[in-house]
Protein backbone atom coordinates (compact mmCIF):
# COMPACT_ATOMS: atom_id res chain seq x y z
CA UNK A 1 12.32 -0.57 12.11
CA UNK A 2 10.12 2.09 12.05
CA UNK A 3 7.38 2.50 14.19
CA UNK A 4 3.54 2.72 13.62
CA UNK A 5 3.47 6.42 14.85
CA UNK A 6 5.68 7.32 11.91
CA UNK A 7 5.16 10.34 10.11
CA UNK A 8 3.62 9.60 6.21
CA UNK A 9 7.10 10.25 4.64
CA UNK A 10 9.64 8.87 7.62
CA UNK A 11 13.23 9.41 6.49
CA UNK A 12 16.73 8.11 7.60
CA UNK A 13 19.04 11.35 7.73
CA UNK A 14 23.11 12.09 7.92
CA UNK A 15 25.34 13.79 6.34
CA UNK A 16 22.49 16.12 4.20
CA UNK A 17 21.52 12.98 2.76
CA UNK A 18 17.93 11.84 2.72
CA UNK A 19 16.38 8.97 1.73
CA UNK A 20 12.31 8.73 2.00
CA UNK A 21 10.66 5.59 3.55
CA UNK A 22 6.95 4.71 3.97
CA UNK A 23 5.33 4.57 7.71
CA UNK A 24 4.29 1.45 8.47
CA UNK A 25 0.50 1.91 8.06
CA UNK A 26 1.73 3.07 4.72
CA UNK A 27 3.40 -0.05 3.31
CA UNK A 28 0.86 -2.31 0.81
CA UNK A 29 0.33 -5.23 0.10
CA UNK A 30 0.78 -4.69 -3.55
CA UNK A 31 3.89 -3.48 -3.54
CA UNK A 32 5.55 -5.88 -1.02
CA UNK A 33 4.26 -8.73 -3.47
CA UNK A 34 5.43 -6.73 -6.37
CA UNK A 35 9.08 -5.53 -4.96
CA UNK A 36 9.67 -9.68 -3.72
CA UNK A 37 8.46 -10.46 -7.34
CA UNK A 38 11.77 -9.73 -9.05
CA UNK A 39 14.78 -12.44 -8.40
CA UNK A 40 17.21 -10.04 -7.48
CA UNK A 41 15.24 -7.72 -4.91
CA UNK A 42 14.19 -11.45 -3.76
CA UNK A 43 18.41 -12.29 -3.47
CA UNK A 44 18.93 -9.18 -1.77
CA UNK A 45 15.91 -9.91 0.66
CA UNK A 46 17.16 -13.34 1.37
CA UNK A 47 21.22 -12.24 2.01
CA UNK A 48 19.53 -9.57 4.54
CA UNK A 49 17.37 -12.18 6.28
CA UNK A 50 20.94 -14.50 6.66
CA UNK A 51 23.44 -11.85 7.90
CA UNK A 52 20.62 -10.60 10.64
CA UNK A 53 22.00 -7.46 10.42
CA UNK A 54 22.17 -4.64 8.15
CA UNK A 55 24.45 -4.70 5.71
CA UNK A 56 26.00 -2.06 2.68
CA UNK A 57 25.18 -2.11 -0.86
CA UNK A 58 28.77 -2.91 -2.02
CA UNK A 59 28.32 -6.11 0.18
CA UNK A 60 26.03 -7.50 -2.28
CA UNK A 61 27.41 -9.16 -5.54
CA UNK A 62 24.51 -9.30 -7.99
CA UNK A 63 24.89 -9.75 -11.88
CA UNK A 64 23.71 -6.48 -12.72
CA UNK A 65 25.20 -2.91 -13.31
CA UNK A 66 25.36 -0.68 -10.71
CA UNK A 67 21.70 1.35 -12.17
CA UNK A 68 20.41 -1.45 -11.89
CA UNK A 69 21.26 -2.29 -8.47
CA UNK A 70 20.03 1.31 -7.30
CA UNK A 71 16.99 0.66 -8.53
CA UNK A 72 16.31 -2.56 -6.74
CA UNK A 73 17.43 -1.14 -3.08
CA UNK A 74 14.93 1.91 -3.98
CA UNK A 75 11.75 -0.38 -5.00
CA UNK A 76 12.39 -2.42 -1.90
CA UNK A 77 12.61 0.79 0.28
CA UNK A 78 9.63 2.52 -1.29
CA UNK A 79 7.88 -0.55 -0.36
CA UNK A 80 9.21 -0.74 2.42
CA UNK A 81 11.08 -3.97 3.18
CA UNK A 82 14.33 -2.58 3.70
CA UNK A 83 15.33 0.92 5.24
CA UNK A 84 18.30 2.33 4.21
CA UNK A 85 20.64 4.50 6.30
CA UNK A 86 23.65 6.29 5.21
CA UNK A 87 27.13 6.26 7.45
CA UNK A 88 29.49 8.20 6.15
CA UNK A 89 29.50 6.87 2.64
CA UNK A 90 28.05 3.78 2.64
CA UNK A 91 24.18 3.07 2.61
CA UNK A 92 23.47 0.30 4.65
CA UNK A 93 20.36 -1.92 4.18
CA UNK A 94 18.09 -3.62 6.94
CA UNK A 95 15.23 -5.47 6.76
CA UNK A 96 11.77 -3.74 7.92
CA UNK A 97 11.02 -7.52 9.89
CA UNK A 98 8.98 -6.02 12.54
CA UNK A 99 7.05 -3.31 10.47
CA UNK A 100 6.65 -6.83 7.78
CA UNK A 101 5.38 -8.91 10.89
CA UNK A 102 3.24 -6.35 11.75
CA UNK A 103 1.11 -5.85 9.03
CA UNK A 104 1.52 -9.34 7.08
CA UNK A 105 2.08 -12.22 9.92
CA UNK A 106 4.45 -15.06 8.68
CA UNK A 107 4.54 -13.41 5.02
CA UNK A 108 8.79 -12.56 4.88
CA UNK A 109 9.31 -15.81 6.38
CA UNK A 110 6.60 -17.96 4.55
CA UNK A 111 8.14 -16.35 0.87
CA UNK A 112 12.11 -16.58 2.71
CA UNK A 113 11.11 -20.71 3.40
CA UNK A 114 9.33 -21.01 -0.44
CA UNK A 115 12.62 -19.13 -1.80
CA UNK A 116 15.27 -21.43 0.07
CA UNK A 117 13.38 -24.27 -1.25
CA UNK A 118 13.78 -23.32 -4.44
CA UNK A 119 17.13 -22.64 -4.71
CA UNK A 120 18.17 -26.04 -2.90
CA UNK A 121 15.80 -27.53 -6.00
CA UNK A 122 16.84 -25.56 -9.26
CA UNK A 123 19.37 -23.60 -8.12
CA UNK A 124 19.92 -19.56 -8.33
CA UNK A 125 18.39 -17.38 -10.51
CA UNK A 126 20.95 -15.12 -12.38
């Protein structure tokens, strides 16, 4: 979602509201790795990679308080696997695919396949 030419602190803008994203010659390995480590940001990753398109924060039901939840959506930003955009007053969430393919070939989609595995064998982490 955002392109290569990006400036070094690319932002999605409305409203007065801005939210900081890395370009993509900006995004690490490290913190990819460590932002898909976690079982929610990984839940989040996987609903975003099933709807195809992006979807709001409220859409997602996870177990955790709403803190919490901000902070997951802003470690996968500032790694940047998602990009968030408000409109109006929701923030809606979309996966970074191409900026992911980019950089890491077959990585979302080789840790998306391992995940789904996973869950068809032990079930959902909570």
């Amino acid at each position: 979602m955002t392109p290569a030419s990006a400036p070094a602190a690319s932002t999605a803008e409305a409203g007065g509201r801005v939210l900081d994203h890395p370009a993509r010659d900006e995004i690490r390995i490290e913190g990819v790795l460590h932002a898909l480590s976690d079982p929610m940001r990984l839940r989040i990753v996987r609903e975003l990679a099933a709807a195809e398109a992006e979807l709001s924060c409220s859409c997602f039901e996870l177990p955790v308080s709403k803190s919490t939840s901000t902070h997951h959506f802003r470690v996968l930003r500032e790694s940047g696997i998602v990009q968030q955009i408000y409109r109006g007053t929701a923030k809606m969430n979309g996966l970074r695919r191409d900026d992911l393919e980019a950089l890491f070939p077959g990585l979302l989609d080789s840790v998306l396949d391992a995940t789904n595995r996973q869950v068809r064998r032990v079930g959902e982490d909570r």
